[in-house]
C-alpha atoms as a PDB file:
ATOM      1  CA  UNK A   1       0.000   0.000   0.000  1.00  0.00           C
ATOM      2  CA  UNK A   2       1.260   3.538  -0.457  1.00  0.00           C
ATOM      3  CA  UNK A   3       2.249   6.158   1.746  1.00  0.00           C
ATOM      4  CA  UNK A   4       0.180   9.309   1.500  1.00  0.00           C
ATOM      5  CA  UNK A   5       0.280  12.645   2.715  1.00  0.00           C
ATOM      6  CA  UNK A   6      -1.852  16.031   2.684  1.00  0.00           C
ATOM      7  CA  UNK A   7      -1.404  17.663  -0.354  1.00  0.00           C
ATOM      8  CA  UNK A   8      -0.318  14.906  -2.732  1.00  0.00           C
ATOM      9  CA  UNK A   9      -1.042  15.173  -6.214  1.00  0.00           C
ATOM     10  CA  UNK A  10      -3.212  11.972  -6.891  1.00  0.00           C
ATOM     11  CA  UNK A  11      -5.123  10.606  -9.965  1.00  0.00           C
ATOM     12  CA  UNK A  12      -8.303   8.617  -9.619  1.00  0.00           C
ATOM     13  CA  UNK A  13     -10.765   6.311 -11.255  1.00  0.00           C
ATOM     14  CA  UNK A  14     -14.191   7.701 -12.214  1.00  0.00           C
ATOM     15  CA  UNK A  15     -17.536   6.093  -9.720  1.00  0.00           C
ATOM     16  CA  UNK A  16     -20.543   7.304  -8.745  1.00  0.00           C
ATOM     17  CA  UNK A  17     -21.763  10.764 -10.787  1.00  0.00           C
ATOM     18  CA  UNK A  18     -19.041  10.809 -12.692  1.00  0.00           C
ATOM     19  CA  UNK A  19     -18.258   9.641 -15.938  1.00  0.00           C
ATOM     20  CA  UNK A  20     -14.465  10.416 -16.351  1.00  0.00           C
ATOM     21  CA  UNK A  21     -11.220   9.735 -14.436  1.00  0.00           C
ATOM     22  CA  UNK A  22     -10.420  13.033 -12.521  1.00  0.00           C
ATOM     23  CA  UNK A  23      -7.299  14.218 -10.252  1.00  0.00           C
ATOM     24  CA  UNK A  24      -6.279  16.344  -7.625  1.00  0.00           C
ATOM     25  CA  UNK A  25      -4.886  17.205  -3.967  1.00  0.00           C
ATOM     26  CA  UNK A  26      -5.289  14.714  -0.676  1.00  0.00           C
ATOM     27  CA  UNK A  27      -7.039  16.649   1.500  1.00  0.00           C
ATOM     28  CA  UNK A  28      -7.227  13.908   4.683  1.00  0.00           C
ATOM     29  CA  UNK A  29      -6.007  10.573   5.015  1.00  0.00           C
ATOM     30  CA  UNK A  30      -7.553   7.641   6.196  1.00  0.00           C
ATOM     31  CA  UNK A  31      -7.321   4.291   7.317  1.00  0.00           C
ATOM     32  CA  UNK A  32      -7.984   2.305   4.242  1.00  0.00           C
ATOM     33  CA  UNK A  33      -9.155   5.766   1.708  1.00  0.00           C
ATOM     34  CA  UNK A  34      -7.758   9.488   0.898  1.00  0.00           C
ATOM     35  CA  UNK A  35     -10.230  12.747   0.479  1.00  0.00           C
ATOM     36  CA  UNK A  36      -9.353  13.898  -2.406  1.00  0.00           C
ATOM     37  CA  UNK A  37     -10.155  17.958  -3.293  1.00  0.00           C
ATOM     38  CA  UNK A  38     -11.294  17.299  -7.360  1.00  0.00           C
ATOM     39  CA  UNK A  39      -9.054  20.178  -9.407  1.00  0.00           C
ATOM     40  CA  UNK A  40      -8.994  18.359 -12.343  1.00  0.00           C
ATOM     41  CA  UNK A  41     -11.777  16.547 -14.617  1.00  0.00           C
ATOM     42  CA  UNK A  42     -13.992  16.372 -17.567  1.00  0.00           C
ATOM     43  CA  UNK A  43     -15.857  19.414 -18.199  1.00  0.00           C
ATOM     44  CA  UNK A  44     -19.338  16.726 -19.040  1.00  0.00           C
ATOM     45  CA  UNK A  45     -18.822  15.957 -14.869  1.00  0.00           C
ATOM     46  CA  UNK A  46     -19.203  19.815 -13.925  1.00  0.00           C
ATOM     47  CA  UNK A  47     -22.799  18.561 -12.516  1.00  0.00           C
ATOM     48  CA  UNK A  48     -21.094  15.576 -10.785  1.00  0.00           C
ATOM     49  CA  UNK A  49     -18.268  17.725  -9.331  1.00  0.00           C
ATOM     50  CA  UNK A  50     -20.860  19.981  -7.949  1.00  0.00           C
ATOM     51  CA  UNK A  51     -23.149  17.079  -6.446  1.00  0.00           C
ATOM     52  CA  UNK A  52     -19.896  15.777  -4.763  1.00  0.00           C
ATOM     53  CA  UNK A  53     -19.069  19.120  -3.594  1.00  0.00           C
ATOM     54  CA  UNK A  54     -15.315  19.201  -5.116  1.00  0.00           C
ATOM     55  CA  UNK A  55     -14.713  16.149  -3.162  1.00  0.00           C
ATOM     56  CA  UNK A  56     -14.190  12.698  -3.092  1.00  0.00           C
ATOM     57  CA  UNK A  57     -13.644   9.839  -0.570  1.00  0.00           C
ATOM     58  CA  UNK A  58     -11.349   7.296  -2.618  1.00  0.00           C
ATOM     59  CA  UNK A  59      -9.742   3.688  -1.624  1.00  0.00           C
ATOM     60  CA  UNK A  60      -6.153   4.389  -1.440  1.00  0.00           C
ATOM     61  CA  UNK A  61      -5.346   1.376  -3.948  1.00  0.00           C
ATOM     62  CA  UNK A  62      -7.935   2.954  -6.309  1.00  0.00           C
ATOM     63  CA  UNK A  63      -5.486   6.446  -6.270  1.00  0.00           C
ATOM     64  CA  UNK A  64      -2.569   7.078  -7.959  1.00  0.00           C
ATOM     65  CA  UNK A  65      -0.045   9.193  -6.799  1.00  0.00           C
ATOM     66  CA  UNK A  66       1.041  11.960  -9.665  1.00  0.00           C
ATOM     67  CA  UNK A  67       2.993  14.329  -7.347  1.00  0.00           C
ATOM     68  CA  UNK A  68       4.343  13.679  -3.715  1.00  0.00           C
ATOM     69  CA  UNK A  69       4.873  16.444  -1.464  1.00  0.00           C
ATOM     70  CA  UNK A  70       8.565  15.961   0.261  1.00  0.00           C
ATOM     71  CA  UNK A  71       8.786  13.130   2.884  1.00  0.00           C
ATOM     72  CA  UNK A  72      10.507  13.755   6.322  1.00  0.00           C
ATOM     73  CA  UNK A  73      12.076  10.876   7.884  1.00  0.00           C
ATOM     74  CA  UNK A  74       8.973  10.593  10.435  1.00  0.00           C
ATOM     75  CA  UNK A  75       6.761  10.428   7.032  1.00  0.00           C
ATOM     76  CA  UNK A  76       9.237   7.470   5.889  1.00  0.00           C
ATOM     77  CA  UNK A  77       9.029   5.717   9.567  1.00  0.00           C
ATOM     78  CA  UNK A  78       5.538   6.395   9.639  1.00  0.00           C
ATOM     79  CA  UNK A  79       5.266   4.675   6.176  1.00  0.00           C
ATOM     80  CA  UNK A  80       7.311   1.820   7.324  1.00  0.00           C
ATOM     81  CA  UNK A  81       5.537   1.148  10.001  1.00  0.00           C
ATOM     82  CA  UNK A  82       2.408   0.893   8.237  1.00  0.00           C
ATOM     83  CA  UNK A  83       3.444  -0.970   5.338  1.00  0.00           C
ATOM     84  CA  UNK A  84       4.478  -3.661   8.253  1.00  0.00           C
ATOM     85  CA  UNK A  85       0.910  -3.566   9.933  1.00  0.00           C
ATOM     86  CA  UNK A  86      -0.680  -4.562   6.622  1.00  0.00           C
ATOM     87  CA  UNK A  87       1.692  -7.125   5.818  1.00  0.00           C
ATOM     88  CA  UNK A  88       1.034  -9.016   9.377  1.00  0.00           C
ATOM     89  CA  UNK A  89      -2.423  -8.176   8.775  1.00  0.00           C
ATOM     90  CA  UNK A  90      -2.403 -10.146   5.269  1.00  0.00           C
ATOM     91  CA  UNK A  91      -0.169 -12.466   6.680  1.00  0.00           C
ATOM     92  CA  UNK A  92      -2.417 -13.617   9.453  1.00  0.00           C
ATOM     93  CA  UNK A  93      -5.792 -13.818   7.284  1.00  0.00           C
ATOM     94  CA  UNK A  94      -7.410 -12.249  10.204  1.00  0.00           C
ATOM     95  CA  UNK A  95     -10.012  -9.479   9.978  1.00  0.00           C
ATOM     96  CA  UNK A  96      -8.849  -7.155  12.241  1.00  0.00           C
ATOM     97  CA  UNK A  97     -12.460  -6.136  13.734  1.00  0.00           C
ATOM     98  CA  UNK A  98     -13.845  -8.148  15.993  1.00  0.00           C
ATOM     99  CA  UNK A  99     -17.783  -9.577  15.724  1.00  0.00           C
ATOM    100  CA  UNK A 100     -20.130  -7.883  18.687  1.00  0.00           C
ATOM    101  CA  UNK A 101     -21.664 -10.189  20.546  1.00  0.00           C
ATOM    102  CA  UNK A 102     -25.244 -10.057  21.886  1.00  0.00           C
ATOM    103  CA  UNK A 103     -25.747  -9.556  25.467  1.00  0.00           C
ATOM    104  CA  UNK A 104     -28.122 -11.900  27.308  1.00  0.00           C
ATOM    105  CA  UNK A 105     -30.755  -9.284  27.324  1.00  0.00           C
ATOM    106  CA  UNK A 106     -30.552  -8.770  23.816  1.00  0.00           C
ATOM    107  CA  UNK A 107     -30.502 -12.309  22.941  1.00  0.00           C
ATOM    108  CA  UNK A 108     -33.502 -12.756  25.304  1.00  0.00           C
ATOM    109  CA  UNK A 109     -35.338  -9.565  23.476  1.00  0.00           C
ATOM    110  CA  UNK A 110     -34.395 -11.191  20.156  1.00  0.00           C
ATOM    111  CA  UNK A 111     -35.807 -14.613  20.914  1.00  0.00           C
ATOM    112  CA  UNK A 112     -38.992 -12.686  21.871  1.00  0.00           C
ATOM    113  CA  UNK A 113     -38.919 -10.889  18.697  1.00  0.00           C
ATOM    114  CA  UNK A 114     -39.133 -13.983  16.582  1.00  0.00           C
ATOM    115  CA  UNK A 115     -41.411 -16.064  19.007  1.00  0.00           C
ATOM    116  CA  UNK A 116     -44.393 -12.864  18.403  1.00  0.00           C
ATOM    117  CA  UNK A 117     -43.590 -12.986  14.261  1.00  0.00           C
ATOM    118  CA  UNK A 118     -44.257 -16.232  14.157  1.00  0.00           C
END
């Protein structure tokens, strides 16, 4: 997975309203995605631009990085670090979120549920 970083120059595929690939500037990074601000895009997705508000929430292996801004050695630790999370992650074949399980009320409220559909 790559590294980003606020105000990377990234190009992405087109979804949802719009019918073009597009590009522009990482605006807040995420766990598994990247807001992108749109600066650059078809002129036929003005109305999709405008529904999105200039925005876009993308996966990060769906973005492309065009331009980096410079790295500090943190940003390269950082980066390391990260890039070793996944790969135990992927390594494991765990999920990493865990399943929520019911309480006995709820279970008891559940059973009661389907006892009164029935």
């Amino acid at each position: 997975m790559t590294y980003y970083k606020i105000g990377d120059k990234v190009a992405a595929k087109k979804f949802g309203p719009l019918e073009h690939d597009f590009s522009g500037e990482v605006e807040k990074v995420y766990d598994n995605s990247v807001m992108i601000a749109i600066t650059e895009y078809d002129p036929a997705d003005q109305s999709g631009i405008n529904e999105l508000n200039g925005r876009a929430v993308v996966r990060k292996g769906e973005a492309k990085i065009l331009k980096e801004v410079p790295r500090t050695k943190e940003d390269l630790e950082a980066a390391a670090k990260e890039e070793e999370a996944a790969a135990k992650v992927a390594k494991s074949g765990k999920n990493t979120r865990r399943r929520r399980t019911k309480t006995t009320k709820e279970s008891a409220s559940s059973e009661k549920n389907e006892k009164s559909s029935k």
